[in-house]
Protein backbone atom coordinates (compact mmCIF):
# COMPACT_ATOMS: atom_id res chain seq x y z
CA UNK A 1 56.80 4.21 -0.93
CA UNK A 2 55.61 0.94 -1.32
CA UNK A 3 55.71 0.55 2.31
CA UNK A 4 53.25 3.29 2.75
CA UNK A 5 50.86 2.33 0.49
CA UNK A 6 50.41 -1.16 2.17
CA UNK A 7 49.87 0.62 5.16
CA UNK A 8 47.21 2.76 3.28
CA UNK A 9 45.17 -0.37 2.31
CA UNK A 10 45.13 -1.60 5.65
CA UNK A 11 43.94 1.55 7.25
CA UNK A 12 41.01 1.52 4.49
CA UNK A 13 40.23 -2.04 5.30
CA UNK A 14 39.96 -1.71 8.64
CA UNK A 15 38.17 1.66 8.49
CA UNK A 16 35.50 -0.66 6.46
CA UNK A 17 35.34 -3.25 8.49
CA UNK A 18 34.41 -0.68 11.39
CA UNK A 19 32.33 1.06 9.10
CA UNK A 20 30.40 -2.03 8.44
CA UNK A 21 29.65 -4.09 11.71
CA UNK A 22 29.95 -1.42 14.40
CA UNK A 23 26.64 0.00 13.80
CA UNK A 24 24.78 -3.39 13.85
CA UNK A 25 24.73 -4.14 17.84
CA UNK A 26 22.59 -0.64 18.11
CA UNK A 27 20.26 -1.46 15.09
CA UNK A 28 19.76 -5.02 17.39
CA UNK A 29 18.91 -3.23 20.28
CA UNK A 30 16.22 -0.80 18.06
CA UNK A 31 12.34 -1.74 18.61
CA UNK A 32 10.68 -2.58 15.27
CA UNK A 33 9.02 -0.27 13.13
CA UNK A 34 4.99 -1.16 12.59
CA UNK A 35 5.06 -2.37 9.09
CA UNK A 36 2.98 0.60 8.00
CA UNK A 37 5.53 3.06 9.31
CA UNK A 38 7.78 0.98 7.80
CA UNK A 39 6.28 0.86 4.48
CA UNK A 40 5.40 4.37 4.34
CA UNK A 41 9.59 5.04 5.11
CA UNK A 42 10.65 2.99 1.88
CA UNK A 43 8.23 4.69 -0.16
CA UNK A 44 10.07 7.83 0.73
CA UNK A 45 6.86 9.34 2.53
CA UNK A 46 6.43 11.04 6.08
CA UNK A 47 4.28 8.35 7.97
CA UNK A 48 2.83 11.32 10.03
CA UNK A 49 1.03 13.07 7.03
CA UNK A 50 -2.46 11.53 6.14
CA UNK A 51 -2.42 8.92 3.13
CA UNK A 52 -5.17 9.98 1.69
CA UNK A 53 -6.91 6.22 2.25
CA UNK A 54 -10.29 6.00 2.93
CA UNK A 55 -11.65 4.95 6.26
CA UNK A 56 -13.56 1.49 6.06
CA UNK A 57 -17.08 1.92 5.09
CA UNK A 58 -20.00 -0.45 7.29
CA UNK A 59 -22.26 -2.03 4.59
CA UNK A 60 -25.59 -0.59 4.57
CA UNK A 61 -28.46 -2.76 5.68
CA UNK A 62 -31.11 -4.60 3.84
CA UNK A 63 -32.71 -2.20 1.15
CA UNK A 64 -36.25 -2.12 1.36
CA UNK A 65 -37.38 -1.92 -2.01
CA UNK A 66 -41.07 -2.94 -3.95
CA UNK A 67 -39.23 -5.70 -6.48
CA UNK A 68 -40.87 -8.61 -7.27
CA UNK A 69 -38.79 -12.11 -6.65
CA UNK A 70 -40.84 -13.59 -9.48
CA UNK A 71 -39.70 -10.97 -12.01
CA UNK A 72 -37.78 -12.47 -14.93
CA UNK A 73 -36.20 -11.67 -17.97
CA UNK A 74 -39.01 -11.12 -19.93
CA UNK A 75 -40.27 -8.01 -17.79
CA UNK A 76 -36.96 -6.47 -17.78
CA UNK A 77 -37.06 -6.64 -21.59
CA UNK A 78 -40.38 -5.08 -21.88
CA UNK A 79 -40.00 -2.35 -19.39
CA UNK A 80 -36.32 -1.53 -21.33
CA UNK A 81 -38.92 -1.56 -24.77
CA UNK A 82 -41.13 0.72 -22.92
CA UNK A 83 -38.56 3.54 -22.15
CA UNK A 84 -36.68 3.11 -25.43
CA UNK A 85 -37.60 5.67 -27.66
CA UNK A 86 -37.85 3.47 -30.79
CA UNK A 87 -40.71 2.21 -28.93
CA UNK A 88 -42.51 4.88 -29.81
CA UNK A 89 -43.10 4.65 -33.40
């Protein structure tokens, strides 16, 4: 009985060992994922649906607006007392 059971263990190990390193010469000869694939794989997602991610947006041009570059603090704080309704009384 004894007999049998080392022969058991052995079987397992070497099962394991096959288990283990047989696969890895295939994985070697794989290409490599893009890293986006590859991130959207261990976030258990399918990389072929849409992510829902915006597409980058240009900046918009110069905005050609009447402000005055001498403007200061002062004339903020008066037009802001000007629409306030307290103003009013």
């Amino acid at each position: 009985m004894t007999a049998f059971l080392i022969i058991v263990a052995i079987v397992s190990i070497v099962v394991l060992v096959f288990i283990l390193f047989a696969p890895w010469k295939s994985v070697r000869e794989e290409p490599k994922l893009d890293k986006t694939v590859e991130t959207q794989l261990l976030l258990h997602r399918n990389p072929d649906e849409p992510t829902g991610e915006y597409a980058a947006v240009t900046p918009v041009g110069e905005v050609d607006d009447e402000t005055d570059p001498a403007a200061t603090y002062d004339d903020l704080t008066a037009l802001d007392e000007q629409s306030s309704p307290d103003a009013e009384s």
